[in-house]
PDB file of N, CA and C in Angstrom:
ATOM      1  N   UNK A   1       0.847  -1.172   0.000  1.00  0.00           N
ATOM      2  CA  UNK A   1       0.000   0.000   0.000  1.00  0.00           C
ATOM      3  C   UNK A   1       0.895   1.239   0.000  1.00  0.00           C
ATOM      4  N   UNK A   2       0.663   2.004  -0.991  1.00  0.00           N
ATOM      5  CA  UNK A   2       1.285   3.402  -0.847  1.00  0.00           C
ATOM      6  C   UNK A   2       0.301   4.484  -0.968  1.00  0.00           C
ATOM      7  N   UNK A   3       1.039   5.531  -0.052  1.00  0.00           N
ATOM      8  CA  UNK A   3       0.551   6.752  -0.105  1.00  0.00           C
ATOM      9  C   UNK A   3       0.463   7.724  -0.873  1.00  0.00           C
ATOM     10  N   UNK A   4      -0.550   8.505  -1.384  1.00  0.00           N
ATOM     11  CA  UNK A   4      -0.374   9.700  -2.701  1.00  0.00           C
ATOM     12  C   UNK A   4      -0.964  10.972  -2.011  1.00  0.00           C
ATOM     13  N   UNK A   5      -0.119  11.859  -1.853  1.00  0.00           N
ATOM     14  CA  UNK A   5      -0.297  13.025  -1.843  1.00  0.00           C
ATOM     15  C   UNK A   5      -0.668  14.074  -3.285  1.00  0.00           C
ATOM     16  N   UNK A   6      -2.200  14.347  -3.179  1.00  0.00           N
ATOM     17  CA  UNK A   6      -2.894  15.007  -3.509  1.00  0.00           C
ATOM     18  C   UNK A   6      -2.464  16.890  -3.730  1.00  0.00           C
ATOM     19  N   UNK A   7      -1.812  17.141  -4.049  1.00  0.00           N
ATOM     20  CA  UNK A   7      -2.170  18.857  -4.191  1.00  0.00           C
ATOM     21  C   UNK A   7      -2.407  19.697  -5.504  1.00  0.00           C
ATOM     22  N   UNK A   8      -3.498  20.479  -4.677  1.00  0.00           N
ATOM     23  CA  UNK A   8      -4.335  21.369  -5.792  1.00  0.00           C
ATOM     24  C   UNK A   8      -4.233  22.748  -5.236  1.00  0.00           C
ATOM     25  N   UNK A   9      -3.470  23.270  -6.378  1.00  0.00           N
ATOM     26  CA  UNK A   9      -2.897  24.875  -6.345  1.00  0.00           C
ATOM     27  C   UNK A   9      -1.638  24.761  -5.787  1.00  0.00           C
ATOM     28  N   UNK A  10      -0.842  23.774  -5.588  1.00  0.00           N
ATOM     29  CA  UNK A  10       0.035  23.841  -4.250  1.00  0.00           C
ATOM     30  C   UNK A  10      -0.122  23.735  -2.928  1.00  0.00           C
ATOM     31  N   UNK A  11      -1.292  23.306  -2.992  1.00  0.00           N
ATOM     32  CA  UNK A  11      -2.050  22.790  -1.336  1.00  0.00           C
ATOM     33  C   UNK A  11      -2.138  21.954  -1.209  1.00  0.00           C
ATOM     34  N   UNK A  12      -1.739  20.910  -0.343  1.00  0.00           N
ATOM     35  CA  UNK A  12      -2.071  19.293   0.097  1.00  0.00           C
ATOM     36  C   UNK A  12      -3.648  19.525   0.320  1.00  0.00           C
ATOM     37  N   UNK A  13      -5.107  18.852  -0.355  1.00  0.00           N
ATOM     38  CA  UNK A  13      -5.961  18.668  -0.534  1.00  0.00           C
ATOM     39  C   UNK A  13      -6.375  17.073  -0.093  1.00  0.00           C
ATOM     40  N   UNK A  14      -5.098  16.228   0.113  1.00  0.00           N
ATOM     41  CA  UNK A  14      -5.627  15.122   0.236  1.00  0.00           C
ATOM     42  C   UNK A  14      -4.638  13.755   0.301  1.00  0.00           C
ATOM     43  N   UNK A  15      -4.470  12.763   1.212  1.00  0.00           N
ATOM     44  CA  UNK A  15      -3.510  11.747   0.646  1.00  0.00           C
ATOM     45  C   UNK A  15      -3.945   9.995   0.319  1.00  0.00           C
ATOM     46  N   UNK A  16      -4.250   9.550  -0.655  1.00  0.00           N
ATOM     47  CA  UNK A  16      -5.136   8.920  -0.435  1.00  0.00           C
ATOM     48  C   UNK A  16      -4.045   7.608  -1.347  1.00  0.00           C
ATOM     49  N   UNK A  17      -4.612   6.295  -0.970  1.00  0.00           N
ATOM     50  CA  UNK A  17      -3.614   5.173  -0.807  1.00  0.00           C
ATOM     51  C   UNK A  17      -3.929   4.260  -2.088  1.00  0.00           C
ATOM     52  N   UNK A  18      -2.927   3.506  -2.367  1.00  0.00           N
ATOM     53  CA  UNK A  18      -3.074   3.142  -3.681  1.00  0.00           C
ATOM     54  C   UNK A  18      -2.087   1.256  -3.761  1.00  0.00           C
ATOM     55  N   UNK A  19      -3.335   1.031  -4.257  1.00  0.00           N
ATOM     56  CA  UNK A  19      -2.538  -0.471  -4.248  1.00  0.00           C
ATOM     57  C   UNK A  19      -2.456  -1.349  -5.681  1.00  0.00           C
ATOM     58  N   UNK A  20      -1.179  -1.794  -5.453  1.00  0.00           N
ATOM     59  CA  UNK A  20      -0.928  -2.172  -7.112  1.00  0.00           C
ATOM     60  C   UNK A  20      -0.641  -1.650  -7.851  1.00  0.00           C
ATOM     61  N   UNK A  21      -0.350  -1.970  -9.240  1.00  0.00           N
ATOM     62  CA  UNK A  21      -0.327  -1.210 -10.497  1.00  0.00           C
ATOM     63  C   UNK A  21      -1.325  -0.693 -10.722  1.00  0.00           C
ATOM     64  N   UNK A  22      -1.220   0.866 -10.912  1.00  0.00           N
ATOM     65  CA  UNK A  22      -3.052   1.556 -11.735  1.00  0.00           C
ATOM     66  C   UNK A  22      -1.850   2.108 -12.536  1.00  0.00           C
ATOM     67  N   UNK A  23      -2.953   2.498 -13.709  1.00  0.00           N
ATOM     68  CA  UNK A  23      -2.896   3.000 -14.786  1.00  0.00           C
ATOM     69  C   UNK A  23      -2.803   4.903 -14.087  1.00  0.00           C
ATOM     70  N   UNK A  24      -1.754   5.672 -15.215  1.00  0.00           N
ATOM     71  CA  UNK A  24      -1.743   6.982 -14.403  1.00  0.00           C
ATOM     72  C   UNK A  24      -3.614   7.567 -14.802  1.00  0.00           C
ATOM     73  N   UNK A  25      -4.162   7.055 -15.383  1.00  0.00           N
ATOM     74  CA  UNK A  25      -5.860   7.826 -15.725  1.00  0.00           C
ATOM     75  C   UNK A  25      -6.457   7.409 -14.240  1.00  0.00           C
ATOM     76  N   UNK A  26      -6.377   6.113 -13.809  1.00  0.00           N
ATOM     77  CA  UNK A  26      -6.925   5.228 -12.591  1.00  0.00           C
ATOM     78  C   UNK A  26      -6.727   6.322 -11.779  1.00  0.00           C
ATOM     79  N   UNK A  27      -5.126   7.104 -11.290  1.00  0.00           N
ATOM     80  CA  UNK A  27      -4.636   7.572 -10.374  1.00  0.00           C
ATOM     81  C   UNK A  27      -5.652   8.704 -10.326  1.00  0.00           C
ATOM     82  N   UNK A  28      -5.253   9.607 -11.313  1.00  0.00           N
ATOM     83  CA  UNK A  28      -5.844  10.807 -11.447  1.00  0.00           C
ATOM     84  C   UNK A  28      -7.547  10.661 -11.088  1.00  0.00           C
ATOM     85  N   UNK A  29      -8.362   9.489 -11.595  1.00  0.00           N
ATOM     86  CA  UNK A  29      -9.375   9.844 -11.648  1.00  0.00           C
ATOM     87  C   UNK A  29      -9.958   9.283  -9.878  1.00  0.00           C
ATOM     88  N   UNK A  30      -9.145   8.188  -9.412  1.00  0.00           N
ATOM     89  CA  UNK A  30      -8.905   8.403  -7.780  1.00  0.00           C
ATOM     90  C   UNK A  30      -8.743   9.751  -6.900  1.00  0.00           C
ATOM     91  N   UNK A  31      -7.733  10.524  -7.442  1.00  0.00           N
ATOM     92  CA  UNK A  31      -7.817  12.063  -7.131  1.00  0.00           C
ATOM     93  C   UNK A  31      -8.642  12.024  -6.758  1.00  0.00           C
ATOM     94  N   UNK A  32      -9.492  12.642  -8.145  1.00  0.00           N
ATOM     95  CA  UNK A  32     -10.680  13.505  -8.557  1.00  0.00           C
ATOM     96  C   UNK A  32     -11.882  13.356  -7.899  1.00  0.00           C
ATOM     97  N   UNK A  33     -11.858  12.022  -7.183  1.00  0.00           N
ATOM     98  CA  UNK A  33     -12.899  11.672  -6.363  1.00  0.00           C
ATOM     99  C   UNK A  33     -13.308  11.813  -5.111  1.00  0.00           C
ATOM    100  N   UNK A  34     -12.182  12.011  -4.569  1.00  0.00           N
ATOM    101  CA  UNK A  34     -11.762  12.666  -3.509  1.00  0.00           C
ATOM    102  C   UNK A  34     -12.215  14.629  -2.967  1.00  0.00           C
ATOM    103  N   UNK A  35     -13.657  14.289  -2.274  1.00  0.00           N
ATOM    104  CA  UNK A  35     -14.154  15.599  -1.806  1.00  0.00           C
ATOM    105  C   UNK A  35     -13.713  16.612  -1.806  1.00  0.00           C
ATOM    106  N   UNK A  36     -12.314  16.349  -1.024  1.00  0.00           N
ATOM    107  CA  UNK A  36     -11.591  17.623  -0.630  1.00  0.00           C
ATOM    108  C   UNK A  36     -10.658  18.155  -1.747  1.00  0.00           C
ATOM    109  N   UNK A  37     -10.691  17.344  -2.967  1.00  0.00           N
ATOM    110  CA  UNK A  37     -10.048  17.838  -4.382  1.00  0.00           C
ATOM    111  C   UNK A  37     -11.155  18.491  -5.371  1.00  0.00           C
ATOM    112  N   UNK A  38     -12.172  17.497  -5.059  1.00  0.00           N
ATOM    113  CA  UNK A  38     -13.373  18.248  -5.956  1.00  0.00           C
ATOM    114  C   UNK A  38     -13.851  19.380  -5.406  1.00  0.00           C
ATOM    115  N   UNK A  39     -13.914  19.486  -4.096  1.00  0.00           N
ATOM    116  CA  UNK A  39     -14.102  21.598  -3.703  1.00  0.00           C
ATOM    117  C   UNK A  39     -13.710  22.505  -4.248  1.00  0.00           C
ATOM    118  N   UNK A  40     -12.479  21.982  -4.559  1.00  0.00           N
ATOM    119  CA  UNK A  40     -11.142  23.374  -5.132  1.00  0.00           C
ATOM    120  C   UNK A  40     -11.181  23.101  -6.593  1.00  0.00           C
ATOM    121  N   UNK A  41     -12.064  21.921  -7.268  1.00  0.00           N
ATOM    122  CA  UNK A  41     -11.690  22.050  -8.568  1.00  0.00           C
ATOM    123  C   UNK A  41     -12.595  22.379  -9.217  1.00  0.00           C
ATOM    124  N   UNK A  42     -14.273  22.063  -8.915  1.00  0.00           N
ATOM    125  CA  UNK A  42     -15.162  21.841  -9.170  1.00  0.00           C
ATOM    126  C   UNK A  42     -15.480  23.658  -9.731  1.00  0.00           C
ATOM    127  N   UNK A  43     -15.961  23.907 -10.922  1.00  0.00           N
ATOM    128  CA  UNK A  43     -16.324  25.116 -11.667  1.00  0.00           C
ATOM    129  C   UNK A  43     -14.621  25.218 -12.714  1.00  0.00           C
ATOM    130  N   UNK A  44     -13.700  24.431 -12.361  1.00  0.00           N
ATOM    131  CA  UNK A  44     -12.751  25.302 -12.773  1.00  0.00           C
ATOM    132  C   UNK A  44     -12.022  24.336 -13.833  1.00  0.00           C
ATOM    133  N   UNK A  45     -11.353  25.161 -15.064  1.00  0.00           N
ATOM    134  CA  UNK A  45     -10.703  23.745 -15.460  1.00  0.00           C
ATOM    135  C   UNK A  45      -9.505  24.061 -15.052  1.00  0.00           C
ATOM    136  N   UNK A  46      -8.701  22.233 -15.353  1.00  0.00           N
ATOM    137  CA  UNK A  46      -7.446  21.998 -15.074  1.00  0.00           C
ATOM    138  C   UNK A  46      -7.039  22.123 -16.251  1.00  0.00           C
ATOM    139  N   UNK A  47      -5.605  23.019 -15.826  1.00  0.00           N
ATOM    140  CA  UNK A  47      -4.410  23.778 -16.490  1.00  0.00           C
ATOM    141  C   UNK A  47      -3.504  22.964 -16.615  1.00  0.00           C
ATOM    142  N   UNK A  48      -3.301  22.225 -15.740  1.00  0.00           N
ATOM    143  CA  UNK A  48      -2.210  20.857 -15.553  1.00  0.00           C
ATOM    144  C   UNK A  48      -2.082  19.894 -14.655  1.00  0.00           C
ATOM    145  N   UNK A  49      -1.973  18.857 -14.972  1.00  0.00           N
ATOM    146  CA  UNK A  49      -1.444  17.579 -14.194  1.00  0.00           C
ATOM    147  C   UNK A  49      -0.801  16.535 -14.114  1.00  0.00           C
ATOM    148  N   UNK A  50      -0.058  16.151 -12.873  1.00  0.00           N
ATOM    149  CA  UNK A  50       1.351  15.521 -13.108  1.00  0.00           C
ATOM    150  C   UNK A  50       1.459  14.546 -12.131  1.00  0.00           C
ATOM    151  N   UNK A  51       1.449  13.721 -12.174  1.00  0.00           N
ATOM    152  CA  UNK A  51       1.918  12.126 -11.234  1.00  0.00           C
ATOM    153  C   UNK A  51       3.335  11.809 -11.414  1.00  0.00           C
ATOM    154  N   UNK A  52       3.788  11.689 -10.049  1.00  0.00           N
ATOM    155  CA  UNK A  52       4.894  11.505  -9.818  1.00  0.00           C
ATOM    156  C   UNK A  52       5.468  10.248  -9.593  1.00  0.00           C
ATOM    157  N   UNK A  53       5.801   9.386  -9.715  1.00  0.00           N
ATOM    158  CA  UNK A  53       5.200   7.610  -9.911  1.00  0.00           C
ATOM    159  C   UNK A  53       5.631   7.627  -7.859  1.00  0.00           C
ATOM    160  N   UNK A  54       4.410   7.212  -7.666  1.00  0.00           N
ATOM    161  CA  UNK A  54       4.086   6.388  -5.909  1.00  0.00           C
ATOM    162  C   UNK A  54       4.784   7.783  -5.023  1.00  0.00           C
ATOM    163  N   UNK A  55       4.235   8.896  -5.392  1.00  0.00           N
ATOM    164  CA  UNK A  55       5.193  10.440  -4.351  1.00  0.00           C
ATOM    165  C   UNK A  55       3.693  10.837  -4.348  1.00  0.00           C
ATOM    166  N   UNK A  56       3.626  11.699  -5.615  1.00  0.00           N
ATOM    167  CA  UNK A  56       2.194  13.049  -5.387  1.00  0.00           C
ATOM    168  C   UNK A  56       1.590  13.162  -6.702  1.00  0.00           C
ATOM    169  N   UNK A  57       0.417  13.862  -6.681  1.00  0.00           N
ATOM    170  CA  UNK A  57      -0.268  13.648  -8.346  1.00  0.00           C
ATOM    171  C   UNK A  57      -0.546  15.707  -7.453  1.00  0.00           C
ATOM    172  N   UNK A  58      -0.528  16.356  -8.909  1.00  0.00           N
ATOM    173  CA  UNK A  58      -0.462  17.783  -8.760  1.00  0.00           C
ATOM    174  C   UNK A  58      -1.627  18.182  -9.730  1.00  0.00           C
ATOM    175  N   UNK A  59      -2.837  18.863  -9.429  1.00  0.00           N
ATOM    176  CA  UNK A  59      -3.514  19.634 -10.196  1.00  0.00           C
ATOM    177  C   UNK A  59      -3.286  20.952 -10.131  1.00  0.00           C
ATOM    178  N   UNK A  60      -3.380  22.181 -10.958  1.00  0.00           N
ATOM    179  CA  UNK A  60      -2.822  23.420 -10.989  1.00  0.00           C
ATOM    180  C   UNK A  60      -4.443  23.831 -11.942  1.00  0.00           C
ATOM    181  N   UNK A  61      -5.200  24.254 -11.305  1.00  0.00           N
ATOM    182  CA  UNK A  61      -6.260  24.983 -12.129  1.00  0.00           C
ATOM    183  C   UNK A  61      -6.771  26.423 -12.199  1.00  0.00           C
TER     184      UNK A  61
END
């Protein structure tokens, strides 16, 4: 089991755990599901995003 740190804008939003091989879409869309990512994203689009393999996945919107 590993840990993924979540940040949106440069804010830790979230760290949420990940087991196995996922696909980086799996990761991201794990994010995205995550309440406290969809607050800060929700109305807005994403500008960019970046997974860091088993560290942090970064939205910038």
């Amino acid at each position: 089991m590993i840990k993924l740190v979540v940040q949106v804008n440069g804010k830790v939003r979230a760290v949420i755990e990940k087991e196995g091989d996922l696909s980086e879409d799996e990761i991201f869309a794990l994010a995205l599901a995550q309440p406290n990512v969809q607050k800060f994203i929700d109305g807005n689009e994403i500008k960019r995003k970046q997974y860091i393999k088993d560290k942090i996945i970064i939205f910038n919107v």
